[in-house]
C-alpha atoms as a PDB file:
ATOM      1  CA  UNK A   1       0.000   0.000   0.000  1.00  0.00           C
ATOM      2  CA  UNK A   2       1.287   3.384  -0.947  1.00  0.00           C
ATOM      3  CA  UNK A   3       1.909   6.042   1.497  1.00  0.00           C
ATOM      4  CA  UNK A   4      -0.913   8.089   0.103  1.00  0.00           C
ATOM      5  CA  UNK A   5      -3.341   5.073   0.483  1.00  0.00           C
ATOM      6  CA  UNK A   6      -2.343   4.201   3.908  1.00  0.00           C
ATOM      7  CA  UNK A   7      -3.033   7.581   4.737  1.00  0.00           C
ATOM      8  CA  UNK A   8      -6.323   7.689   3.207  1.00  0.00           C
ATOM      9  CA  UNK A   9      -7.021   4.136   5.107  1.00  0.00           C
ATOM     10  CA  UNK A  10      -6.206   5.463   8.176  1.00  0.00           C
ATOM     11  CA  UNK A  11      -8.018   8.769   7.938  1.00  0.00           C
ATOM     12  CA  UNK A  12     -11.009   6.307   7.081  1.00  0.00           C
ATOM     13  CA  UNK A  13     -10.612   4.936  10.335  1.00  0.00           C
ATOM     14  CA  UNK A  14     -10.629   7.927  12.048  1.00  0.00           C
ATOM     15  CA  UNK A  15     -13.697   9.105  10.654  1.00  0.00           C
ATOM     16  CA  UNK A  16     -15.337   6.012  10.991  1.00  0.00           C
ATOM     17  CA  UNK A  17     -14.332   6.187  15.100  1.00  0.00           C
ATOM     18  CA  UNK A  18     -14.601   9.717  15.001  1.00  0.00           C
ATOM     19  CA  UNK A  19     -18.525   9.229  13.427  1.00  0.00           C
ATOM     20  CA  UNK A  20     -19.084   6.339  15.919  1.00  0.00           C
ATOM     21  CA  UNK A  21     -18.355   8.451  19.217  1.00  0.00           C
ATOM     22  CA  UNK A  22     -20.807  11.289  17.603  1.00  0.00           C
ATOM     23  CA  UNK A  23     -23.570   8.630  17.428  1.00  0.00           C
ATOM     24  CA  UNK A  24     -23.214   7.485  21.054  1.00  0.00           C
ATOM     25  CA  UNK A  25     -22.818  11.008  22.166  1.00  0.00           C
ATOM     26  CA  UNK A  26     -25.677  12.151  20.595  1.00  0.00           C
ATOM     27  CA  UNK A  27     -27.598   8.963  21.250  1.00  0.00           C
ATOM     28  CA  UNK A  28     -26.618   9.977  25.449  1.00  0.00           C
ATOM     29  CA  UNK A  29     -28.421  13.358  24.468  1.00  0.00           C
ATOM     30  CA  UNK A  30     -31.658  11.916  23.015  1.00  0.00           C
ATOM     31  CA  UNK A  31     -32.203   9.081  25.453  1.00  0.00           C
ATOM     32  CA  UNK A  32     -34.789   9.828  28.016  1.00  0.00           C
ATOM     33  CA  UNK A  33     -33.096  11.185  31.640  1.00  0.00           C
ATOM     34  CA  UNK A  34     -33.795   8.071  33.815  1.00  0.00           C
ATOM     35  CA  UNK A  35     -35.076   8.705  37.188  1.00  0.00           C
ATOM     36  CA  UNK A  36     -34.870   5.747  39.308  1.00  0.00           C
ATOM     37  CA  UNK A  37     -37.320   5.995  42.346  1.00  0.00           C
ATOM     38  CA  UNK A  38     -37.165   2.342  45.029  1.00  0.00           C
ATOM     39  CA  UNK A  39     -38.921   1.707  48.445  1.00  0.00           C
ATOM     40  CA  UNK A  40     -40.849  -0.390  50.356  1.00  0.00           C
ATOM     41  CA  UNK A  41     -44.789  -0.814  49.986  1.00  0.00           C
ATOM     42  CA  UNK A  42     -46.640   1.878  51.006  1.00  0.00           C
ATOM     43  CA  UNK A  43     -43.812   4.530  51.109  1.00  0.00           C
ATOM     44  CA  UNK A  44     -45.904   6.650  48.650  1.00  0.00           C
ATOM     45  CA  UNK A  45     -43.401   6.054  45.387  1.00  0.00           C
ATOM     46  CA  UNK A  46     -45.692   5.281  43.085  1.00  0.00           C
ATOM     47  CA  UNK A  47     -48.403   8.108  43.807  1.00  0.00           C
ATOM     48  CA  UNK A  48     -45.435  10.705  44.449  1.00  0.00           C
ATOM     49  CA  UNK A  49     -43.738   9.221  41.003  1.00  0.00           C
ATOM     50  CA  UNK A  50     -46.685   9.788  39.246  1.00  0.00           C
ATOM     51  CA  UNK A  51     -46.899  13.539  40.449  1.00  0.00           C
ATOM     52  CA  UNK A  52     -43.358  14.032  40.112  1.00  0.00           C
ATOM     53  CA  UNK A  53     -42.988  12.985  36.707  1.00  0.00           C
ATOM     54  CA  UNK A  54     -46.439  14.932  35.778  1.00  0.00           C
ATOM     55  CA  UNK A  55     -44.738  18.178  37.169  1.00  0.00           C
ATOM     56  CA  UNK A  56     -41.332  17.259  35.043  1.00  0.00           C
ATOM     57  CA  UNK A  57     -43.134  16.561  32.092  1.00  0.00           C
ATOM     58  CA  UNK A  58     -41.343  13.347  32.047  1.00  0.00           C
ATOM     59  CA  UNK A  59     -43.012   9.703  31.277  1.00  0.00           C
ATOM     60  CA  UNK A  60     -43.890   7.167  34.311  1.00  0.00           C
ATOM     61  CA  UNK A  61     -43.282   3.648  34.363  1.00  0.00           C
ATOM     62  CA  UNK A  62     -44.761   1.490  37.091  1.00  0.00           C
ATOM     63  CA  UNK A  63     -43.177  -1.668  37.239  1.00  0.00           C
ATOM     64  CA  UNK A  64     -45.195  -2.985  39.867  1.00  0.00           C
ATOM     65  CA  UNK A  65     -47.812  -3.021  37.157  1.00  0.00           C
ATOM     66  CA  UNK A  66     -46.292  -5.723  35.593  1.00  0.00           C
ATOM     67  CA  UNK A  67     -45.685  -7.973  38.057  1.00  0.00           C
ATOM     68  CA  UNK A  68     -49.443  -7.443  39.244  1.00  0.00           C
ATOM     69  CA  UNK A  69     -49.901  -8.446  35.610  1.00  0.00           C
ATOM     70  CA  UNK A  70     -47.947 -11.540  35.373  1.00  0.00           C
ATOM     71  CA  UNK A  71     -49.418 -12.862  38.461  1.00  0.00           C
ATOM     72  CA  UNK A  72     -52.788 -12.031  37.088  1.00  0.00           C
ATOM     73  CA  UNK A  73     -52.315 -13.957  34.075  1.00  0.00           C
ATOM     74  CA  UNK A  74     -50.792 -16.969  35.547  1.00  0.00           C
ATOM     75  CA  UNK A  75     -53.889 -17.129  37.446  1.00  0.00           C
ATOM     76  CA  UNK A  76     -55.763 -16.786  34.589  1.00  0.00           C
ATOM     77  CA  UNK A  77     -54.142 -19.539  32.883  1.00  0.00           C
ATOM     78  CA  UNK A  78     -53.782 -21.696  35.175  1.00  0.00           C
ATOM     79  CA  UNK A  79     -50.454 -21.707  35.765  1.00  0.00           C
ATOM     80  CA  UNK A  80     -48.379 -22.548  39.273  1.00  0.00           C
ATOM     81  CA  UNK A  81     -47.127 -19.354  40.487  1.00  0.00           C
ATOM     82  CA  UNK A  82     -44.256 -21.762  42.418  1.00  0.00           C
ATOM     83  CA  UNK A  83     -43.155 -22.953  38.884  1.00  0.00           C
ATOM     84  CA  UNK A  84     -40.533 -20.761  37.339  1.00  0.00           C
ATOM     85  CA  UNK A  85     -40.980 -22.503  34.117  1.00  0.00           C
ATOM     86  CA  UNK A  86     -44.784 -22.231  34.238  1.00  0.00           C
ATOM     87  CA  UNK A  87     -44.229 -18.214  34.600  1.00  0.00           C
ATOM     88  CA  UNK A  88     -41.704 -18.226  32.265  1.00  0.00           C
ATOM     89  CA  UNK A  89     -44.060 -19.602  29.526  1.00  0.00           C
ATOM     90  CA  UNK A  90     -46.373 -16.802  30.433  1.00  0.00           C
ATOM     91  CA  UNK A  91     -43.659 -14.713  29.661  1.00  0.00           C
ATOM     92  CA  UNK A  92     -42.505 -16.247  26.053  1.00  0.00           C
ATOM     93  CA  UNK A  93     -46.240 -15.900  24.961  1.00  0.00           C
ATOM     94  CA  UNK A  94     -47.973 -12.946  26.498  1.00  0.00           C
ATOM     95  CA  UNK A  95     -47.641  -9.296  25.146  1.00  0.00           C
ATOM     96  CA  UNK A  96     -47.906  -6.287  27.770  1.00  0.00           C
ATOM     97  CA  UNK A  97     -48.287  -2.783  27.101  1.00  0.00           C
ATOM     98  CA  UNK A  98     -48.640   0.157  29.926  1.00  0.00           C
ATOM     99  CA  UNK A  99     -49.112   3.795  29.281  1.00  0.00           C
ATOM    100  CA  UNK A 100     -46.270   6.390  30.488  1.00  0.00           C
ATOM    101  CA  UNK A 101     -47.975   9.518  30.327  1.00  0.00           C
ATOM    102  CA  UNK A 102     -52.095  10.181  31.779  1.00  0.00           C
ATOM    103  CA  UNK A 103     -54.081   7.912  33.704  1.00  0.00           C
ATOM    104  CA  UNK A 104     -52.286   4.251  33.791  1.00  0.00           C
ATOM    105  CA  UNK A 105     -54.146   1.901  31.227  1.00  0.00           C
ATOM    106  CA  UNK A 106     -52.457  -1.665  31.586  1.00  0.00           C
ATOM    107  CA  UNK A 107     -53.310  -4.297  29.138  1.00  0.00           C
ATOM    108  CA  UNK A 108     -51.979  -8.014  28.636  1.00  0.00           C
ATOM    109  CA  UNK A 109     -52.160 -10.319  25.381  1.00  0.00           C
ATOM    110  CA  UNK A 110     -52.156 -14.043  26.648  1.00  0.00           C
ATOM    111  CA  UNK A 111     -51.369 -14.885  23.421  1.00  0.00           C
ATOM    112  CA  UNK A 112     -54.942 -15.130  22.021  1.00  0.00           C
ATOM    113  CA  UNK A 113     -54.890 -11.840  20.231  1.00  0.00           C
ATOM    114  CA  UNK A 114     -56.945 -10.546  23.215  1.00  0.00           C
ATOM    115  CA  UNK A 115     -56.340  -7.605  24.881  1.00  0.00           C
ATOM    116  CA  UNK A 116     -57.229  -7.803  28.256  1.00  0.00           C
ATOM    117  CA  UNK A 117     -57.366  -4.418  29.817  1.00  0.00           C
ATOM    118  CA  UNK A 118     -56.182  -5.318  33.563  1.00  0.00           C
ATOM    119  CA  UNK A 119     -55.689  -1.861  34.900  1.00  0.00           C
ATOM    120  CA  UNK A 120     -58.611  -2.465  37.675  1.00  0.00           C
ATOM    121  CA  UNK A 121     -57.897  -5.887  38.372  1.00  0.00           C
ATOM    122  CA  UNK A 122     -54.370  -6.448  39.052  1.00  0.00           C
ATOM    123  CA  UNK A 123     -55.148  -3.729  41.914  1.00  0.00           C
ATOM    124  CA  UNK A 124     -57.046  -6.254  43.433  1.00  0.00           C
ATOM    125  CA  UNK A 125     -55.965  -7.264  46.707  1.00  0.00           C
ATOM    126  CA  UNK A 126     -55.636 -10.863  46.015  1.00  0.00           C
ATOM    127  CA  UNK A 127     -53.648  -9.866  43.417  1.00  0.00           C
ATOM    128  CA  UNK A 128     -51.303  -8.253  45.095  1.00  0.00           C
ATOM    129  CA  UNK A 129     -50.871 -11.488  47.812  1.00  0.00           C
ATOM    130  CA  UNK A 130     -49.771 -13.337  44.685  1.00  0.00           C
ATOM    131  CA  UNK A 131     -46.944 -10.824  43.415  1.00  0.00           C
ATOM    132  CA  UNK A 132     -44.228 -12.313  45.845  1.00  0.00           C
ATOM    133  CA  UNK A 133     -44.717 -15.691  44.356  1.00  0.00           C
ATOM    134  CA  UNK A 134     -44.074 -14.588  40.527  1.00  0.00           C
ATOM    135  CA  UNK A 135     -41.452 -11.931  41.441  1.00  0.00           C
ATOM    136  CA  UNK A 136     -39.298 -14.499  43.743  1.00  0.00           C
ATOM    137  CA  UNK A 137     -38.254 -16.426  40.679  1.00  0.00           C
ATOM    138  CA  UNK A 138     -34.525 -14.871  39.355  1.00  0.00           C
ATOM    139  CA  UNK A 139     -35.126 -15.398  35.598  1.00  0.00           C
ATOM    140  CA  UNK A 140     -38.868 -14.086  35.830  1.00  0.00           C
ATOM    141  CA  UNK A 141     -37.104 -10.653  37.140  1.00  0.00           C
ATOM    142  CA  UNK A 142     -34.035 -10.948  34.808  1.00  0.00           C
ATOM    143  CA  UNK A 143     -36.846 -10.833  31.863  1.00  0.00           C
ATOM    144  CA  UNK A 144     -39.334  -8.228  33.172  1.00  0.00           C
ATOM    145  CA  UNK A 145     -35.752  -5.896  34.032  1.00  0.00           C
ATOM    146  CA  UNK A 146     -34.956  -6.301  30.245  1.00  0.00           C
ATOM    147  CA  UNK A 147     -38.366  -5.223  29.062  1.00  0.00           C
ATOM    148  CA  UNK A 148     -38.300  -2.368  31.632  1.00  0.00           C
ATOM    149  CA  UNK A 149     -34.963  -1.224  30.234  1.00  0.00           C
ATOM    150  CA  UNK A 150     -36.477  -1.573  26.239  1.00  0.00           C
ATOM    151  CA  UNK A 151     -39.610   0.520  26.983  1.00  0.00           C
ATOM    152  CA  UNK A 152     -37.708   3.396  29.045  1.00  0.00           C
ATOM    153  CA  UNK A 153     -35.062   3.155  25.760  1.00  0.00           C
ATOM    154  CA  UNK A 154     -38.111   3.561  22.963  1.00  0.00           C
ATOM    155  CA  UNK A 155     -40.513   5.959  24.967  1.00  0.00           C
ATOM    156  CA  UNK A 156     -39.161   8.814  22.505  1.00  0.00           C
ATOM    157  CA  UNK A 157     -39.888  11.145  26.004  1.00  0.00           C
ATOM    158  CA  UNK A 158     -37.438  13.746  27.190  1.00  0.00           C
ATOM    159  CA  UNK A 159     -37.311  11.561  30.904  1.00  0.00           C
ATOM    160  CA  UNK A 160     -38.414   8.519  32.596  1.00  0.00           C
ATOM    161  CA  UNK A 161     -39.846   8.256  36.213  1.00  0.00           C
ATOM    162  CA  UNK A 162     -39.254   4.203  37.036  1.00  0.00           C
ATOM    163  CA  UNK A 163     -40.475   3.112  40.036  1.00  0.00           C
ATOM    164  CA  UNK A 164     -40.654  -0.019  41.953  1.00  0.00           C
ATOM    165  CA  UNK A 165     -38.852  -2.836  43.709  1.00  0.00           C
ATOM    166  CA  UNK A 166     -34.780  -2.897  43.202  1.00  0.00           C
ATOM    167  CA  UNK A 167     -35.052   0.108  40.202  1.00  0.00           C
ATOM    168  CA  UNK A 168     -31.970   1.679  41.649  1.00  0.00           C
ATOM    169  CA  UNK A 169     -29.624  -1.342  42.371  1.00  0.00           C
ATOM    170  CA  UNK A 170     -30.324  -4.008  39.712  1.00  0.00           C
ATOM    171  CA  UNK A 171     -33.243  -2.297  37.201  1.00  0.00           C
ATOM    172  CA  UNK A 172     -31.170   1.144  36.407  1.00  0.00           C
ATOM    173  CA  UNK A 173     -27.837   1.475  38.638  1.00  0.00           C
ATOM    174  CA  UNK A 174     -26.608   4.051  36.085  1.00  0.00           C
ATOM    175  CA  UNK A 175     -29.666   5.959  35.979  1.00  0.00           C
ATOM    176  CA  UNK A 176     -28.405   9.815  36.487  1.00  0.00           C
ATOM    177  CA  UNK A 177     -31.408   9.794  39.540  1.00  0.00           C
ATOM    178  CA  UNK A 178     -31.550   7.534  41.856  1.00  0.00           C
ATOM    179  CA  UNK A 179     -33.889   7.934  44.826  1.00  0.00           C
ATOM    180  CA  UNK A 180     -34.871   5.869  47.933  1.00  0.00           C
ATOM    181  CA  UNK A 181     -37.908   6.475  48.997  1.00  0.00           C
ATOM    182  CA  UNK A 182     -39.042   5.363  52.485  1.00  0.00           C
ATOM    183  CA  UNK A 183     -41.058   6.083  55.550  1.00  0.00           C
ATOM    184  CA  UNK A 184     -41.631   4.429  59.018  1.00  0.00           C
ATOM    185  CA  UNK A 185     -44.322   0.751  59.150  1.00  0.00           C
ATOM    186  CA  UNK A 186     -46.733   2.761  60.966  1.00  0.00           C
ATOM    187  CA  UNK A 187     -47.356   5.640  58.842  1.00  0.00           C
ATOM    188  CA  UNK A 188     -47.374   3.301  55.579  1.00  0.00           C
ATOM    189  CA  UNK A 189     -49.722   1.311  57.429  1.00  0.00           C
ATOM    190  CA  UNK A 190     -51.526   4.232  57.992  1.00  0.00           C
ATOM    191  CA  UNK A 191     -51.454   5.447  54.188  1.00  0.00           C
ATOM    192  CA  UNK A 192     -52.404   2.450  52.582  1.00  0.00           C
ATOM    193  CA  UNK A 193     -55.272   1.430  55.473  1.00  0.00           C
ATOM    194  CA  UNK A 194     -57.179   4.712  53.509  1.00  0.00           C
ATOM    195  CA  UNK A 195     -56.754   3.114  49.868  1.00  0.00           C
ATOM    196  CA  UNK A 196     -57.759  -0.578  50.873  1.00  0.00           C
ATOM    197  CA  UNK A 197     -61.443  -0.437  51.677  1.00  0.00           C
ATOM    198  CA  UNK A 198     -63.006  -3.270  54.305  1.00  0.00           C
ATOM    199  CA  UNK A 199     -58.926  -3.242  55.790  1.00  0.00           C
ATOM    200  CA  UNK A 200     -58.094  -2.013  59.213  1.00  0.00           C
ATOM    201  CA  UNK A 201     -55.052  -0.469  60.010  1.00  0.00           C
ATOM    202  CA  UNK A 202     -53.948  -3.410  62.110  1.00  0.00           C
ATOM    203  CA  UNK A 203     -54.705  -5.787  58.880  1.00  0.00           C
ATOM    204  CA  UNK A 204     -52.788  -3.514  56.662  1.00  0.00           C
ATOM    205  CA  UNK A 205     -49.759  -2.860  59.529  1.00  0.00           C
ATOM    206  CA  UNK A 206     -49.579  -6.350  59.833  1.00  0.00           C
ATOM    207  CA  UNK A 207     -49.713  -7.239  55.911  1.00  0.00           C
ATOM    208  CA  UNK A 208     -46.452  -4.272  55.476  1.00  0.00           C
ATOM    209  CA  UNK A 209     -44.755  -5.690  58.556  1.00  0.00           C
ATOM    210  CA  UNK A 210     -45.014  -9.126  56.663  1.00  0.00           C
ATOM    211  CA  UNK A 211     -43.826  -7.923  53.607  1.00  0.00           C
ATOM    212  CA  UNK A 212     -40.879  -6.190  54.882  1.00  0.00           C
ATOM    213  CA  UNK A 213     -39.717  -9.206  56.447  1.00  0.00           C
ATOM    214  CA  UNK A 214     -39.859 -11.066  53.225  1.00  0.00           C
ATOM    215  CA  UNK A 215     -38.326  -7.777  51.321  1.00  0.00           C
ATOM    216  CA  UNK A 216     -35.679  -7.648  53.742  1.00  0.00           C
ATOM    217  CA  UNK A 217     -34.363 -11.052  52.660  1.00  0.00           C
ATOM    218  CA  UNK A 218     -33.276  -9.833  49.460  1.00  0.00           C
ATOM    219  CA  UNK A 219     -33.160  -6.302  49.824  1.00  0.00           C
ATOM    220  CA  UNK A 220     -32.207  -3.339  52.188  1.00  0.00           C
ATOM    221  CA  UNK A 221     -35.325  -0.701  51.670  1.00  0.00           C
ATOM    222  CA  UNK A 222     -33.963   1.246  54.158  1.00  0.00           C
ATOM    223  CA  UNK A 223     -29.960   2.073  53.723  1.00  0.00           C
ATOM    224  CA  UNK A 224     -29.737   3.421  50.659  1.00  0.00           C
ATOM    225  CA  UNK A 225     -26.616   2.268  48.208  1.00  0.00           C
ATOM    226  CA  UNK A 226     -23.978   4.306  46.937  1.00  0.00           C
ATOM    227  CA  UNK A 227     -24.916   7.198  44.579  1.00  0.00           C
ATOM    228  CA  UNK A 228     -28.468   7.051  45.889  1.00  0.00           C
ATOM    229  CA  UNK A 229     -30.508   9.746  47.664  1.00  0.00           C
ATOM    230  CA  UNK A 230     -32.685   9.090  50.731  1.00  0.00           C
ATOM    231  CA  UNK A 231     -36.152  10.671  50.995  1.00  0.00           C
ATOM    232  CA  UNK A 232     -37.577   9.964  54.422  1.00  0.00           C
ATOM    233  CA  UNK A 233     -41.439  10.467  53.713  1.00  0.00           C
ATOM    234  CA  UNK A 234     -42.503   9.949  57.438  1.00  0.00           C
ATOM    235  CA  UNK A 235     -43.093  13.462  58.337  1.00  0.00           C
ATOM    236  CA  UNK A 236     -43.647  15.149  54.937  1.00  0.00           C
ATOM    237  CA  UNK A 237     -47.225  15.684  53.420  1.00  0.00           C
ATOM    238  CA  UNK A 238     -47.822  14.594  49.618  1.00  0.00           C
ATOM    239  CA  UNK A 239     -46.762  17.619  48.201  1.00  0.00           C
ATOM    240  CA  UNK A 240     -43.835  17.932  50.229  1.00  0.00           C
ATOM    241  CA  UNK A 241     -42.435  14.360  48.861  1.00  0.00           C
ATOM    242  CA  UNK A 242     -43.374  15.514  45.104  1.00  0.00           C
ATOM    243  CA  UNK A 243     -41.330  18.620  45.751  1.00  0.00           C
ATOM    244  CA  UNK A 244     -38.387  16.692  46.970  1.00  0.00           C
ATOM    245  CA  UNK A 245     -38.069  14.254  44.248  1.00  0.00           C
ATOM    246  CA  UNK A 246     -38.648  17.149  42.032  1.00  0.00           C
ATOM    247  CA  UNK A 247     -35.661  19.163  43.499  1.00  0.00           C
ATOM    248  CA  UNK A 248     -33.459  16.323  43.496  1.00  0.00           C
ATOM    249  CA  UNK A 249     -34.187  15.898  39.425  1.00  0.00           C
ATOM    250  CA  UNK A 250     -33.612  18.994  38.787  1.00  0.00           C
ATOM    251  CA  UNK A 251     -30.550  19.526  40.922  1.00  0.00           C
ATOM    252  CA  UNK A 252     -29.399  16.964  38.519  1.00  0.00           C
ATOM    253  CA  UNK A 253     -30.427  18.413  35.574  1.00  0.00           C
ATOM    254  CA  UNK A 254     -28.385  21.958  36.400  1.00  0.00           C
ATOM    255  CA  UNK A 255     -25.454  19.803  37.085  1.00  0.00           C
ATOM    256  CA  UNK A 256     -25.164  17.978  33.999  1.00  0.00           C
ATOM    257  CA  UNK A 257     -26.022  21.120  32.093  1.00  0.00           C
ATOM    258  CA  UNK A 258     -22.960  22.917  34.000  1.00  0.00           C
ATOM    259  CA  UNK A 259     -20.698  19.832  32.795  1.00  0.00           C
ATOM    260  CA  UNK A 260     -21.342  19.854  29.371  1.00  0.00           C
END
């Protein structure tokens, strides 16, 4: 190869490199700013998600949703909820779609060409008693993190609120947010005693205390991990936790504006 050719190759080469670290910088620039919000049940992250991300103009993403779902159609078909390869095969066939921005409409294809819109019933109580036995199998959540990660990537939305169980150490550990969002048994108890109708506050105190036990096997709701920002709800109102979450986005936001 001549001189003049090797030069040309290797300005080729450049280009090409230069051209491929333009596409992932300008990919970093259109992907949606992930906000990663965790916490135990009845901390108030999904109702102060949903505000925060209205108030942001960002997109939501309840992943709690989809385990209700997948519990909801293994019942429906059948399946053992103790059988990771009878969830599994819900999970090869069915086809779920959840909206990011307005009122939450969650629908689930078993396959059938069906739609089944589920919003109302996987909010069910006895739905929700069956989540911990879909969720506790590892490949179940390795799947349902992967589809998590695909709609946040191809929501086309300036930011994405996710919220839900282990969203900021195994869902999104890069996200640029990441939030821990927590408050004492009692006043969750308290909280979520006024959603659940014919439930007293001892039921529901008991049914968190129960669940954090089991939570606390596999994950700490209450220490948060590195790089991740504690929000003690206990003594703030609604629209001081909003307001928080809020701040700490766009705290974020000035930052990485100041860096570029």
């Amino acid at each position: 190869m001549t001189d003049a050719a090797s030069a040309a190759a290797a300005l080729t080469v450049a280009t090409g490199a230069a051209q491929a670290e333009a596409d992932r910088t300008a990919a970093d620039r259109t992907a949606p700013l992930l906000v990663a919000i965790d916490g135990p049940a009845g901390s108030g992250k999904s109702s102060v998600s949903r505000a925060a991300a209205e108030q942001l103009g960002f997109g939501i993403l309840d992943t709690g949703a989809a385990y209700r779902s997948l519990a909801w159609a293994a019942v429906e078909s059948a399946a053992d909820l103790d059988d990771p390869d009878a969830v599994m095969a819900i999970l090869d066939t069915w086809t779920y779609t959840i909206t990011l921005h307005g009122p939450q409409r969650v629908t689930v294809d078993l396959g059938d060409g069906v739609a089944h819109d589920v919003t109302a019933a996987i909010r069910q109580h006895a739905v929700s008693g069956l989540v911990s036995r879909v969720s506790q199998h590892p490949p179940v959540r390795d799947r349902l993190n992967a589809m998590f990660r695909r709609i946040v990537a191809e929501s086309a939305l300036p930011g994405v609120v996710i919220e839900g169980r282990d969203i900021t150490t195994v869902v999104a550990p890069d996200a640029p947010v990441r939030v821990l969002m927590t408050a004492t048994a009692a006043v969750r108890a308290q909280r979520r005693a006024g959603e659940l109708a014919g439930l007293t506050h001892e039921q529901v105190l008991a049914d968190i205390e129960a669940r954090d036990a089991k939570d606390a096997l596999v994950v700490d709701f209450f220490t948060p991990a590195a790089g991740v920002t504690l929000v003690d709800t206990s003594d703030l109102n609604f629209e001081q936790s909003v307001q928080a979450v809020v701040d700490i986005v766009r705290a974020a936001q000035c930052a990485a504006e100041e860096s570029e």
